[in-house]
Protein backbone atom coordinates (compact mmCIF):
# COMPACT_ATOMS: atom_id res chain seq x y z
CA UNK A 1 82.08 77.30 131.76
CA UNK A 2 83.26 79.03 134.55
CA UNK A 3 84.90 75.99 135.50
CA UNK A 4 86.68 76.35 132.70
CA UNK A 5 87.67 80.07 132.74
CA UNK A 6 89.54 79.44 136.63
CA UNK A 7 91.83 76.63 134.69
CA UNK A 8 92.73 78.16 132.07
CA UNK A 9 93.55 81.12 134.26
CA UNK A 10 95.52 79.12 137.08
CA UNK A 11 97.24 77.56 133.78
CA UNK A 12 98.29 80.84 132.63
CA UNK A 13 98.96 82.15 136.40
CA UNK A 14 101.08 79.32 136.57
CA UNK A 15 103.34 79.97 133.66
CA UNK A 16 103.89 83.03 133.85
CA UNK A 17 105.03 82.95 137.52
CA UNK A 18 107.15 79.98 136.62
CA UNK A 19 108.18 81.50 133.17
CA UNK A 20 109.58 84.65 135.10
CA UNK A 21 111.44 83.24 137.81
CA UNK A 22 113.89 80.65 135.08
CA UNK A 23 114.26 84.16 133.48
CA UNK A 24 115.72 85.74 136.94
CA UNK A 25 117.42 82.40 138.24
CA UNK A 26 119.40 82.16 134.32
CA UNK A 27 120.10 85.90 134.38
CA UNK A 28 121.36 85.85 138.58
CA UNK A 29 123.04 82.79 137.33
CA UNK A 30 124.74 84.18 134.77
CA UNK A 31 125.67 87.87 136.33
CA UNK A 32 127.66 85.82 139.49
CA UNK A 33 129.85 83.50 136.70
CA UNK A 34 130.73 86.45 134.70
CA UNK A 35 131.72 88.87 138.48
CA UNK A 36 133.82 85.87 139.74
CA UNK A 37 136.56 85.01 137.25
CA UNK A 38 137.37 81.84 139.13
CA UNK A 39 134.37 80.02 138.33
CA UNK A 40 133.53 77.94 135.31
CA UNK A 41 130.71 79.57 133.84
CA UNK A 42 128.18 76.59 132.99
CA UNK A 43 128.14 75.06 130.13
CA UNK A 44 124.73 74.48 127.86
CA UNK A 45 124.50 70.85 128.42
CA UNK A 46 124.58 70.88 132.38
CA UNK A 47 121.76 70.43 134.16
CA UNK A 48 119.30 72.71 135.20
CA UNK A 49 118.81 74.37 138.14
CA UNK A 50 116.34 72.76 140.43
CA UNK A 51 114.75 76.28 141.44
CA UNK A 52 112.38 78.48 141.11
CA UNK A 53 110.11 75.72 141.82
CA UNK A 54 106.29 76.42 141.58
CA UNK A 55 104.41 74.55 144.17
CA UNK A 56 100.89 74.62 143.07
CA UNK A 57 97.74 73.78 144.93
CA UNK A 58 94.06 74.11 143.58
CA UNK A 59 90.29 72.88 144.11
CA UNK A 60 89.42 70.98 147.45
CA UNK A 61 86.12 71.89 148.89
CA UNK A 62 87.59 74.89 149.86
CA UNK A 63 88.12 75.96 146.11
CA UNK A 64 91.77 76.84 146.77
CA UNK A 65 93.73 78.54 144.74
CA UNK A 66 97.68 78.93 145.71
CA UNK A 67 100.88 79.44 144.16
CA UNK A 68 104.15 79.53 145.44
CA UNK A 69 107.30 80.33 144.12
CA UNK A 70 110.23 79.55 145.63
CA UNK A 71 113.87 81.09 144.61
CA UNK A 72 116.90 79.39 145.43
CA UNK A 73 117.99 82.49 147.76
CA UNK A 74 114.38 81.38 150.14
CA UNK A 75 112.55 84.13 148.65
CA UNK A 76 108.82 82.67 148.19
CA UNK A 77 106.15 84.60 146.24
CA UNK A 78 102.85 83.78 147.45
CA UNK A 79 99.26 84.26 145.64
CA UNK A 80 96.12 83.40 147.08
CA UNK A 81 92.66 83.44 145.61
CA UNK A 82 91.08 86.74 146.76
CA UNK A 83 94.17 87.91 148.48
CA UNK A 84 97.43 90.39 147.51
CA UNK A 85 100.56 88.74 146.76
CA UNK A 86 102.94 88.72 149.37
CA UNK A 87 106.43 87.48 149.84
CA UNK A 88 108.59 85.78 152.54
CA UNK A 89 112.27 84.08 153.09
CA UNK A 90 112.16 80.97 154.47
CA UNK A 91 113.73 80.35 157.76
CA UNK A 92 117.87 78.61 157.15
CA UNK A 93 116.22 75.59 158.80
CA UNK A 94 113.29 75.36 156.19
CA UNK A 95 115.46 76.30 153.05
CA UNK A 96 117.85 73.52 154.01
CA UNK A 97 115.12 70.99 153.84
CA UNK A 98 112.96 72.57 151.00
CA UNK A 99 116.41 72.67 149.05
CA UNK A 100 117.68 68.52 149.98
CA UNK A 101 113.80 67.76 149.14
CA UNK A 102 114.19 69.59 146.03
CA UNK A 103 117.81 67.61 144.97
CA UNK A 104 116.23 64.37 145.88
CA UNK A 105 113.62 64.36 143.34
CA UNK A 106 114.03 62.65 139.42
CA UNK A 107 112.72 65.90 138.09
CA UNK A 108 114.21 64.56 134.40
CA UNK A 109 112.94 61.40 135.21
CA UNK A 110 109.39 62.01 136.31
CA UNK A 111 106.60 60.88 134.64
CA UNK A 112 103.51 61.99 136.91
CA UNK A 113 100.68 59.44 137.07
CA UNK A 114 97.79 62.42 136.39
CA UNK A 115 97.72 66.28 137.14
CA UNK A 116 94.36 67.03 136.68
CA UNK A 117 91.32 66.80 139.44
CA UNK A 118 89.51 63.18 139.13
CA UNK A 119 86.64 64.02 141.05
CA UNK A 120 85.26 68.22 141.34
CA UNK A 121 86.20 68.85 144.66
CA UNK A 122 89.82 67.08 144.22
CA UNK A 123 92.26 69.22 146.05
CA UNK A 124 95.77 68.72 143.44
CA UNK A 125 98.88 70.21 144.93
CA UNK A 126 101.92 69.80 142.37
CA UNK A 127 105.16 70.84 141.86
CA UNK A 128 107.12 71.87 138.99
CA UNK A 129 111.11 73.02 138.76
CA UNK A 130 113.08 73.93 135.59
CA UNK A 131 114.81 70.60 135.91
CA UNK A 132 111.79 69.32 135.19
CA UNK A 133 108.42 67.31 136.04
CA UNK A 134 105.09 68.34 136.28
CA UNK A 135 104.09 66.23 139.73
CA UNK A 136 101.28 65.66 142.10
CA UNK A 137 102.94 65.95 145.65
CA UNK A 138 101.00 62.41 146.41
CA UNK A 139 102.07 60.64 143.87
CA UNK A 140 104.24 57.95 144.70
CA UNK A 141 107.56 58.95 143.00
CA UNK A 142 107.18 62.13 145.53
CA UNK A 143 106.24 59.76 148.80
CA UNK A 144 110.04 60.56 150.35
CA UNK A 145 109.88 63.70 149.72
CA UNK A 146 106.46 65.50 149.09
CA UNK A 147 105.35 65.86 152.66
CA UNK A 148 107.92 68.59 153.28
CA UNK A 149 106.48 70.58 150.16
CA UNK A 150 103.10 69.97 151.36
CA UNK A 151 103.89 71.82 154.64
CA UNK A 152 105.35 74.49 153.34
CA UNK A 153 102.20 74.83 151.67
CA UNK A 154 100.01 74.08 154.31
CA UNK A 155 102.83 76.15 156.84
CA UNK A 156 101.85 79.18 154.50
CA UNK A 157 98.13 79.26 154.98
CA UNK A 158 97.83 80.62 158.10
CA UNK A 159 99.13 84.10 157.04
CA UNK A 160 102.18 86.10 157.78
CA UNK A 161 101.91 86.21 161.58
CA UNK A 162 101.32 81.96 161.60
CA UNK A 163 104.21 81.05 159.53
CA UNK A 164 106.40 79.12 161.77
CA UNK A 165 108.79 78.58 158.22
CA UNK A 166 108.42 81.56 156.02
CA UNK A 167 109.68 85.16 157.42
CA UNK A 168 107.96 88.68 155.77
CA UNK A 169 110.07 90.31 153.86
């Protein structure tokens, strides 16, 4: 059971992190085509924006619990289990790659193999963007380009003063 309750509450972490950065990347979106009168403001069948993306990571031995959210500006919102939320900007360097990683991937075309634990110490790190897909980062649609989401990830768990990608804010 209490299995259950940390899912369903990761689930609903998750959405609601994701659900309010498409709300701030539309509305950013749509405040710089209406300032700069040269621009074609987009049009409702173009494709979505490949940001905020939501890298996810949970279970593991360690029981982890991480979300990251990551704006198309660099801004990341991390939350760890049993820590504050903090935030960062990613280095130019880190950005650059996160961002070519992230227009590399199918998201429209994805069709993840299985996002759930098999086993109950299965550590699942996924990804998810606007554009869409729901996607373990080992899964072999993401082999080109999940190892540079999983260090991000992994670049992020040593805390503020570790981050060698990720400056505080």
């Amino acid at each position: 059971m209490r299995q259950l309750t940390r899912i369903i509450c990761c689930t609903a972490a998750v959405v609601a992190l994701t659900a309010c950065g498409s709300q701030t990347a539309s509305t950013t979106g749509s405040q710089a085509a209406s300032t700069t009168g040269s621009q074609t403001a987009p049009t409702s069948g173009s494709q979505p924006s490949d940001f905020p993306l939501t890298i996810t990571r949970t279970g593991g031995i360690a029981g982890f619990h991480d979300v990251l959210v990551v704006a198309s500006d660099g801004l990341v919102s991390i939350t760890r289990k049993g820590q504050a939320q903090r935030q960062c900007r990613l280095t130019s360097e880190a950005a650059e790659r996160l961002t070519t990683a992230a227009a590399r991937i199918p998201w429209s075309r994805l069709t993840p193999r299985s996002t759930s634990a098999s086993v109950a110490d299965d550590l699942v790190t996924m990804v998810v963007s606007p554009a869409g897909g729901r996607v373990r980062l080992e899964d072999a649609q993401m082999s080109a380009v999940g190892p540079v989401f999983t260090e991000l990830v992994n670049d992020l768990s040593g805390g503020r003063s570790a981050s060698g990608m990720c400056k505080p804010v």
